[in-house]
PDB file of N, CA and C in Angstrom:
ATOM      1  N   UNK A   1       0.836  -1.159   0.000  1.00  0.00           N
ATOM      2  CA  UNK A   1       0.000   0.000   0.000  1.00  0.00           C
ATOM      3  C   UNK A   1       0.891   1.236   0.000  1.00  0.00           C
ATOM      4  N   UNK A   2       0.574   2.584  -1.014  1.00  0.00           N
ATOM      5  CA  UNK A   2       1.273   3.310  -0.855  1.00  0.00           C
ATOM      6  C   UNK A   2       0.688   4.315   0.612  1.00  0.00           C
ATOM      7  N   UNK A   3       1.894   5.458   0.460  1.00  0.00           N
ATOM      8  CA  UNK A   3       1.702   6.312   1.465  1.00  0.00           C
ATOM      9  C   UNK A   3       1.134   7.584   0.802  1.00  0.00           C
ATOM     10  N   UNK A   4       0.006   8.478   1.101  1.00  0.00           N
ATOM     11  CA  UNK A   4      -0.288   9.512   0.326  1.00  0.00           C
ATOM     12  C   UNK A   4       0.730  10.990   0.606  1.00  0.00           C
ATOM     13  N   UNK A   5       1.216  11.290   0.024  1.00  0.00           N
ATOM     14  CA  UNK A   5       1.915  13.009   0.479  1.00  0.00           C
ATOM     15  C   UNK A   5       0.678  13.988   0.608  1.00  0.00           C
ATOM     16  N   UNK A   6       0.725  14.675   1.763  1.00  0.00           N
ATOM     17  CA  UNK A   6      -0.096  15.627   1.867  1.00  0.00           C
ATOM     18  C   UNK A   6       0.321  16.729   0.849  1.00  0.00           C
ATOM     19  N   UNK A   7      -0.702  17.182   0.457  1.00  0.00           N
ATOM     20  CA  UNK A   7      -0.691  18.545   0.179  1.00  0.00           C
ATOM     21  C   UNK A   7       0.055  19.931   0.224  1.00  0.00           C
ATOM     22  N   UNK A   8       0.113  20.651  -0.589  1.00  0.00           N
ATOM     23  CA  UNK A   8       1.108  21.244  -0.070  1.00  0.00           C
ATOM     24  C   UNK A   8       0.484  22.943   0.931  1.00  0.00           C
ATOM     25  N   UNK A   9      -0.743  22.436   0.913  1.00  0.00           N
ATOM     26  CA  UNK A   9      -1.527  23.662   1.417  1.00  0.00           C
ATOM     27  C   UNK A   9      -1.979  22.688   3.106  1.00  0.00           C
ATOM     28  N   UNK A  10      -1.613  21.640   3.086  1.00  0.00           N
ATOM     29  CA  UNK A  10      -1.615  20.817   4.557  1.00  0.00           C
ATOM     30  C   UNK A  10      -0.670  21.236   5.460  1.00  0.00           C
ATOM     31  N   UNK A  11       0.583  22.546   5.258  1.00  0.00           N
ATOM     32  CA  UNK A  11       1.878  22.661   6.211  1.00  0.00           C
ATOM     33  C   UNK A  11       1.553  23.173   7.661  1.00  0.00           C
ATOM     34  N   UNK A  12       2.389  22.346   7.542  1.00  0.00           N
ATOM     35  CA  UNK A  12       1.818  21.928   9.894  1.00  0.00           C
ATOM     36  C   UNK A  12       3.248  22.937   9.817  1.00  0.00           C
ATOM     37  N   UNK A  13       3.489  23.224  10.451  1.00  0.00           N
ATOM     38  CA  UNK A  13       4.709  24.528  11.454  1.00  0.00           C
ATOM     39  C   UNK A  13       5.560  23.549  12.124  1.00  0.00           C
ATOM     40  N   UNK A  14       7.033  24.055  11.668  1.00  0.00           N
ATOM     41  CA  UNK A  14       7.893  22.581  12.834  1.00  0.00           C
ATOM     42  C   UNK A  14       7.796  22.472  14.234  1.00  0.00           C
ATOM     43  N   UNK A  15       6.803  23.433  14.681  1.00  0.00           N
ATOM     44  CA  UNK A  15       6.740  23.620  16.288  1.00  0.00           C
ATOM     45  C   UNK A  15       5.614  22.263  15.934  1.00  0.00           C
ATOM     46  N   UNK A  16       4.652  22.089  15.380  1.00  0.00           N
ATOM     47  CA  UNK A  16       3.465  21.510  15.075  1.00  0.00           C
ATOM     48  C   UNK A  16       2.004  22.075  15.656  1.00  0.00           C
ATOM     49  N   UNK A  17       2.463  23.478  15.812  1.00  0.00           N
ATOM     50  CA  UNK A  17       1.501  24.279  16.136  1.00  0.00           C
ATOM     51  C   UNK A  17       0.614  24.623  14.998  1.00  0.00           C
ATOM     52  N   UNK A  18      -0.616  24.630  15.059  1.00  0.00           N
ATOM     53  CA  UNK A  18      -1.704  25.711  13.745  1.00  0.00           C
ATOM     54  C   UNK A  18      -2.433  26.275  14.107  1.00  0.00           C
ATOM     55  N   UNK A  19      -3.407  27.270  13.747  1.00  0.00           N
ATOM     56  CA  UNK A  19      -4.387  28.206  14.103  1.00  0.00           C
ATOM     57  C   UNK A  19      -3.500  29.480  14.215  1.00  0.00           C
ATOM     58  N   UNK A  20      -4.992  30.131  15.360  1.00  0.00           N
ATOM     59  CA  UNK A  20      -4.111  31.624  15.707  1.00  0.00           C
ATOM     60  C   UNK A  20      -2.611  31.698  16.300  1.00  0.00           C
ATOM     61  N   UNK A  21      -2.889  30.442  17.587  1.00  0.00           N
ATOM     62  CA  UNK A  21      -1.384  30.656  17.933  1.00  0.00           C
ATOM     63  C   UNK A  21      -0.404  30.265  17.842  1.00  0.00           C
ATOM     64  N   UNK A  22       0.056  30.189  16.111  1.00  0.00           N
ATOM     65  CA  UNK A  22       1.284  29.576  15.164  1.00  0.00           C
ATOM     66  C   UNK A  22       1.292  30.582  14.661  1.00  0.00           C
ATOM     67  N   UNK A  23       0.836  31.939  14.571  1.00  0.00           N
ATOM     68  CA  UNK A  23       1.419  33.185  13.818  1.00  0.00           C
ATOM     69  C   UNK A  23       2.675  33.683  14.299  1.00  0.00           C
ATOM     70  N   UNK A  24       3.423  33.816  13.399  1.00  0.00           N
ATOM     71  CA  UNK A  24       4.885  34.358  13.662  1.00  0.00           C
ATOM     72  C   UNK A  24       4.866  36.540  13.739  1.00  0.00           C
ATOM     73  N   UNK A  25       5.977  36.871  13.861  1.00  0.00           N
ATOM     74  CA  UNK A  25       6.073  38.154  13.797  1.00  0.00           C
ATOM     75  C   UNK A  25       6.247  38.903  12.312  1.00  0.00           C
ATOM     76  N   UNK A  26       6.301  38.046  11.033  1.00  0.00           N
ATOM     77  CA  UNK A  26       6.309  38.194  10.343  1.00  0.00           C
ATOM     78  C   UNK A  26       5.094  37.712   9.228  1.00  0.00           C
ATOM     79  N   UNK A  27       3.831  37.320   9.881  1.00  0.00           N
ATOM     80  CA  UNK A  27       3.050  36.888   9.722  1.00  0.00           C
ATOM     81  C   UNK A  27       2.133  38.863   9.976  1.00  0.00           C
ATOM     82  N   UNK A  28       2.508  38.722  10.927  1.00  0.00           N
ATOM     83  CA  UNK A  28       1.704  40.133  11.414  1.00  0.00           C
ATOM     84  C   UNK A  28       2.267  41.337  10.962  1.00  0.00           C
ATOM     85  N   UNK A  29       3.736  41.232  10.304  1.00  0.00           N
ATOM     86  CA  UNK A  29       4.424  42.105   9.263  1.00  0.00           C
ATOM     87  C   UNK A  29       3.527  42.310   8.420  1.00  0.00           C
ATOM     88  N   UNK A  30       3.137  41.283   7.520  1.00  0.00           N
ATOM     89  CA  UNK A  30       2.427  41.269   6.599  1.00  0.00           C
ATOM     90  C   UNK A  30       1.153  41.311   6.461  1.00  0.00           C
ATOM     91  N   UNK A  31       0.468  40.952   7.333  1.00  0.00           N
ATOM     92  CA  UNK A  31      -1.136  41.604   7.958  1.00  0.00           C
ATOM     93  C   UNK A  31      -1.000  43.488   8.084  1.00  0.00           C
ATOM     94  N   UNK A  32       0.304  43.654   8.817  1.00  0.00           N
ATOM     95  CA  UNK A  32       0.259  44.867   8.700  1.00  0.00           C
ATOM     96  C   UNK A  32       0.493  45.731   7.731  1.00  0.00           C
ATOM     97  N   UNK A  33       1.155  45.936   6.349  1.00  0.00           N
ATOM     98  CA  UNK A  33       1.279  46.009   5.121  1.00  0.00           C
ATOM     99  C   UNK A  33      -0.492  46.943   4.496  1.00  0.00           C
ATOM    100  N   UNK A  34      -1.467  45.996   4.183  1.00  0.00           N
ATOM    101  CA  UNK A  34      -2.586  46.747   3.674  1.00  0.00           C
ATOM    102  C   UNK A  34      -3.242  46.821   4.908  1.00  0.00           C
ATOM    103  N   UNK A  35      -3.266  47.142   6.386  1.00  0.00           N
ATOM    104  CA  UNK A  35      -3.352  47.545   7.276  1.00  0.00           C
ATOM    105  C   UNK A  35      -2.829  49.146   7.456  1.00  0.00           C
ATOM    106  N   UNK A  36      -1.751  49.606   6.663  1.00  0.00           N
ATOM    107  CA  UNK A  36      -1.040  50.429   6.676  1.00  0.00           C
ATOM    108  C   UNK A  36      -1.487  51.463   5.663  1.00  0.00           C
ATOM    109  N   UNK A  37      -1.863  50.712   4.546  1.00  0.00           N
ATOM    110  CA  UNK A  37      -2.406  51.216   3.105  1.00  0.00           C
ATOM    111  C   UNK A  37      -3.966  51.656   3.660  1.00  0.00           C
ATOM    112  N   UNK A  38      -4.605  51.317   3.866  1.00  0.00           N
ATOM    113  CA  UNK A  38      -5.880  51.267   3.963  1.00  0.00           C
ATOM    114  C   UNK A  38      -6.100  52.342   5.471  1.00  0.00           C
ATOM    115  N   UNK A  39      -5.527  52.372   5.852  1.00  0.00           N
ATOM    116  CA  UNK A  39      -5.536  53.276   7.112  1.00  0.00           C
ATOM    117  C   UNK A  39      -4.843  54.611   6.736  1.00  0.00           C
ATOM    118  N   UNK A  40      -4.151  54.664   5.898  1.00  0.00           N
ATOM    119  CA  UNK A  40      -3.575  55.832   5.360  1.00  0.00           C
ATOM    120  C   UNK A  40      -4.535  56.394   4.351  1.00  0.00           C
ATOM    121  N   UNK A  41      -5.621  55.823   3.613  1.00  0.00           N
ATOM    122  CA  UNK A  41      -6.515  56.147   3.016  1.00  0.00           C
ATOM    123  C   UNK A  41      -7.380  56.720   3.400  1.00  0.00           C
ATOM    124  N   UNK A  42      -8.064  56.334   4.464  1.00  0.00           N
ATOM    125  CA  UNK A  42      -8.929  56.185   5.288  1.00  0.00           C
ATOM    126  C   UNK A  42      -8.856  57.626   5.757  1.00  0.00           C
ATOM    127  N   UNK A  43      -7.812  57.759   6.548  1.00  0.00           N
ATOM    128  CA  UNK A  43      -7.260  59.132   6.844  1.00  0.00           C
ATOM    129  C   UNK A  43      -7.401  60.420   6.563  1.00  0.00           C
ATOM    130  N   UNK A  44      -6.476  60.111   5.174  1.00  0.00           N
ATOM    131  CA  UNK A  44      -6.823  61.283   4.185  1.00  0.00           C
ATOM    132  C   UNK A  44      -8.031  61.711   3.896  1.00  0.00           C
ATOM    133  N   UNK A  45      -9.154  60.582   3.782  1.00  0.00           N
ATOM    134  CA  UNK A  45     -10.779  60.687   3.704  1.00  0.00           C
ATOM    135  C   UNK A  45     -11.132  61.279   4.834  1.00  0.00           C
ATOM    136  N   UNK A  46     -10.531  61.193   5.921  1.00  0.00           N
ATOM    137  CA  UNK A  46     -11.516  61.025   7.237  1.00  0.00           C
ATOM    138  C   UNK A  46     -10.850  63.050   7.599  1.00  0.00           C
ATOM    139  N   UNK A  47     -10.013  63.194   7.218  1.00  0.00           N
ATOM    140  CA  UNK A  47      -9.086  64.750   7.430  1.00  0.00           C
ATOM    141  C   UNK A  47      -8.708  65.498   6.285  1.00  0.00           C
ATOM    142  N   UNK A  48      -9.816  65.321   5.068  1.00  0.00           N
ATOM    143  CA  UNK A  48      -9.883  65.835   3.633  1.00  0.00           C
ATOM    144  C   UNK A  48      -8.480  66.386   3.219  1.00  0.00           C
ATOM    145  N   UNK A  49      -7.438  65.649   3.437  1.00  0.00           N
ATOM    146  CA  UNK A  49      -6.295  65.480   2.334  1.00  0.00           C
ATOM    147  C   UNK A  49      -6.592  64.922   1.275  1.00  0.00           C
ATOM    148  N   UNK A  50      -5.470  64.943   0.369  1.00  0.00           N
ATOM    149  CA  UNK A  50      -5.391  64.463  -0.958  1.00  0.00           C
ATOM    150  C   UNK A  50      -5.277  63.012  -0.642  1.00  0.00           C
ATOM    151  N   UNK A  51      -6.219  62.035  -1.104  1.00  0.00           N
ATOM    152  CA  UNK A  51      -5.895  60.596  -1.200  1.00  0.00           C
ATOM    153  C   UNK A  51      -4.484  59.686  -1.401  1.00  0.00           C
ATOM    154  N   UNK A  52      -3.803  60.934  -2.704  1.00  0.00           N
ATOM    155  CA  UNK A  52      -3.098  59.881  -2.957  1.00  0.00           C
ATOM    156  C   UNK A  52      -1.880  60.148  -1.326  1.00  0.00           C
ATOM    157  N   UNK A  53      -1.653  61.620  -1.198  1.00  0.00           N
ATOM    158  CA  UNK A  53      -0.646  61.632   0.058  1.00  0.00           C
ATOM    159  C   UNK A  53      -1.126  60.711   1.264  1.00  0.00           C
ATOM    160  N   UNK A  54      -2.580  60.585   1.306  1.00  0.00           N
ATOM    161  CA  UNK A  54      -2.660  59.406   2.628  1.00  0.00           C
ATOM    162  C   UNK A  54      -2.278  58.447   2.347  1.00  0.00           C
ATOM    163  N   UNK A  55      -2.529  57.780   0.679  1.00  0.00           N
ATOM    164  CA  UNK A  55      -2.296  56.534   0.523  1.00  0.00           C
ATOM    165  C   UNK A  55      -0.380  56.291   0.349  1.00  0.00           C
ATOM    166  N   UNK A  56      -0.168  57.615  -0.206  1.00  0.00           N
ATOM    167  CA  UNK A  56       1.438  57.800   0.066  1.00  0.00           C
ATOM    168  C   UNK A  56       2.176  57.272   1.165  1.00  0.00           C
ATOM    169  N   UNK A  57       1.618  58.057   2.294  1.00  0.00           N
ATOM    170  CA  UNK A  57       2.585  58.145   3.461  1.00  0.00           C
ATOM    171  C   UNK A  57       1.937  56.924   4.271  1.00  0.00           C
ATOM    172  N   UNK A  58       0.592  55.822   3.927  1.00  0.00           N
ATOM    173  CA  UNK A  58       0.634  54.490   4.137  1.00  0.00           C
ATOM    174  C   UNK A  58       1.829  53.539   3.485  1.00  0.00           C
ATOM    175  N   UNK A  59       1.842  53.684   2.645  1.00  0.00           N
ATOM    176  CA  UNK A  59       2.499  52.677   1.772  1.00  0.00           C
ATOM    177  C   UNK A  59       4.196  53.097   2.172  1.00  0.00           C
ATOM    178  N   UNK A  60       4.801  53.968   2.113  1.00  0.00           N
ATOM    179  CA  UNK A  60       6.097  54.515   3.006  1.00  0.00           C
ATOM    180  C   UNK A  60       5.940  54.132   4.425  1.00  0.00           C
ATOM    181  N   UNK A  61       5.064  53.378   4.892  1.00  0.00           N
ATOM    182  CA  UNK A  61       4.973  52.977   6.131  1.00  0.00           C
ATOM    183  C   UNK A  61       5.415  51.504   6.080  1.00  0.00           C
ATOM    184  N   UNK A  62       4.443  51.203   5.432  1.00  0.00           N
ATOM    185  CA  UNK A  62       4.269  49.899   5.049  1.00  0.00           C
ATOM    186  C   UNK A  62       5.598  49.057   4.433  1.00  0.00           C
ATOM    187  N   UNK A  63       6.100  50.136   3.646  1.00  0.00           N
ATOM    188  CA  UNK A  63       7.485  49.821   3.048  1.00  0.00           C
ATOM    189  C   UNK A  63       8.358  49.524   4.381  1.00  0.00           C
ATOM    190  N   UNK A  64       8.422  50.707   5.144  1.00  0.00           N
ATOM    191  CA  UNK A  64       9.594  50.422   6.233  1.00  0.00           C
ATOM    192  C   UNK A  64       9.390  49.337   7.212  1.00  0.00           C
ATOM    193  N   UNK A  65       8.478  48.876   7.013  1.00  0.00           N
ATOM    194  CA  UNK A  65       8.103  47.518   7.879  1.00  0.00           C
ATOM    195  C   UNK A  65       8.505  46.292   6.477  1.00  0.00           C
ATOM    196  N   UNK A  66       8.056  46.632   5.343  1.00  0.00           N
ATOM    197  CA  UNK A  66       8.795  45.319   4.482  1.00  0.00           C
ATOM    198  C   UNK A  66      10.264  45.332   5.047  1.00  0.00           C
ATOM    199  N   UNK A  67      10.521  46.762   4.721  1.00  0.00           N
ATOM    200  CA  UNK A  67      12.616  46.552   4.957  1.00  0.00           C
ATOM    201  C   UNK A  67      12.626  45.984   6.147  1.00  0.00           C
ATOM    202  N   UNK A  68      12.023  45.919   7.311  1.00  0.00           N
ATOM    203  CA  UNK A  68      12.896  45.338   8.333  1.00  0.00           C
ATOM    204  C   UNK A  68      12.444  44.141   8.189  1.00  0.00           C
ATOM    205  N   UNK A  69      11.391  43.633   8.134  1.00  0.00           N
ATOM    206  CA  UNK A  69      11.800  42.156   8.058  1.00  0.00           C
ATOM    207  C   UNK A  69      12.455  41.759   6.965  1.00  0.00           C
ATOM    208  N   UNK A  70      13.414  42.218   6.315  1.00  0.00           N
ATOM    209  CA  UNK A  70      13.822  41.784   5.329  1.00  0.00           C
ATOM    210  C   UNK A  70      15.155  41.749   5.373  1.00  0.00           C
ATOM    211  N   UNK A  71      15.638  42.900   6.055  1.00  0.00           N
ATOM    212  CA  UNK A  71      16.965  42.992   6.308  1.00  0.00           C
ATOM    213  C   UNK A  71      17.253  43.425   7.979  1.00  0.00           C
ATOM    214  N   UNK A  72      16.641  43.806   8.514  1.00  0.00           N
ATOM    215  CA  UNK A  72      16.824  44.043   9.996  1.00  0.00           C
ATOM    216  C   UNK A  72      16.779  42.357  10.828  1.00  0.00           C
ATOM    217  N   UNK A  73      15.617  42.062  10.740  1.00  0.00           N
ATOM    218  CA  UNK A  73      15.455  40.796  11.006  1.00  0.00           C
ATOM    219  C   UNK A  73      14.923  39.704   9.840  1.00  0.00           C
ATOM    220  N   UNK A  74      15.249  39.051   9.323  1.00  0.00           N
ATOM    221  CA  UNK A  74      15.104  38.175   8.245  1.00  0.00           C
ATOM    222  C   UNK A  74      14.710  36.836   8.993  1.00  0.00           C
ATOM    223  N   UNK A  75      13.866  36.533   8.275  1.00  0.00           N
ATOM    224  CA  UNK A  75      13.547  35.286   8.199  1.00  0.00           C
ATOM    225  C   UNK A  75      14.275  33.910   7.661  1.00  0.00           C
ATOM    226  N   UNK A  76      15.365  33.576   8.726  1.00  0.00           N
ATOM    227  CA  UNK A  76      16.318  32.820   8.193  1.00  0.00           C
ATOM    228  C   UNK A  76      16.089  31.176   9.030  1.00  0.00           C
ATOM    229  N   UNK A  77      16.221  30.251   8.645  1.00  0.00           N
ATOM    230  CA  UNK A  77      16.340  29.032   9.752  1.00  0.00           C
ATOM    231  C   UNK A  77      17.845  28.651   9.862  1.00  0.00           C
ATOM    232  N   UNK A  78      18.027  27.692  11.320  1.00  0.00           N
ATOM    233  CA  UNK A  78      19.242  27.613  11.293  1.00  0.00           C
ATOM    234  C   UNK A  78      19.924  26.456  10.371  1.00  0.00           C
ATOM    235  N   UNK A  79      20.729  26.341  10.094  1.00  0.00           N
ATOM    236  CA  UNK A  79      21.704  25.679   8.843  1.00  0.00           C
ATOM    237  C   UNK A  79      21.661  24.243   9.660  1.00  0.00           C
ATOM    238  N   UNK A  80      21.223  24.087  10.592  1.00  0.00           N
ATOM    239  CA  UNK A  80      21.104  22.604  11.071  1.00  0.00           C
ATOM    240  C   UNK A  80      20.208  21.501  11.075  1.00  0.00           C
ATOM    241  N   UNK A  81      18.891  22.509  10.816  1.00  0.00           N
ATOM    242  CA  UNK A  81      17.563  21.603  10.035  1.00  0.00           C
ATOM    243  C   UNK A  81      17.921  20.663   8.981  1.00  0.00           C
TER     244      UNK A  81
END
């Protein structure tokens, strides 16, 4: 009898944690991203600026949170896995 391979949308976390509390800090990086956009919009609507400067100075937000997880703290595993 063979063995089936799961899926590749089946990934269990090497902790073998899932749900809410298997979100990483870079999980919530990226939640925060159009969190950033959309609140900077919002803004500008809500304090009759120009849209695009709210949606501007979201997305320059949003950016400086890509750079750090990207290069401040990276998402690296250790070379011993």
């Amino acid at each position: 009898m063979s063995v089936r391979d799961p899926p590749s949308d089946d990934f269990v976390s090497p902790s073998g944690r899932t749900g809410l509390g298997s979100l990483t800090k870079y999980d919530l990086l990226l939640a925060a991203v159009p969190a950033l956009l959309l609140g900077g919009t919002l803004a500008a609507v809500r304090l009759a600026l120009p849209v695009s400067l709210g949606t501007g100075l979201g997305s320059l937000f949003a950016a400086l949170l890509v750079a750090y997880g990207l290069f401040v703290e990276p998402p690296v595993r250790d070379r011993d896995e």
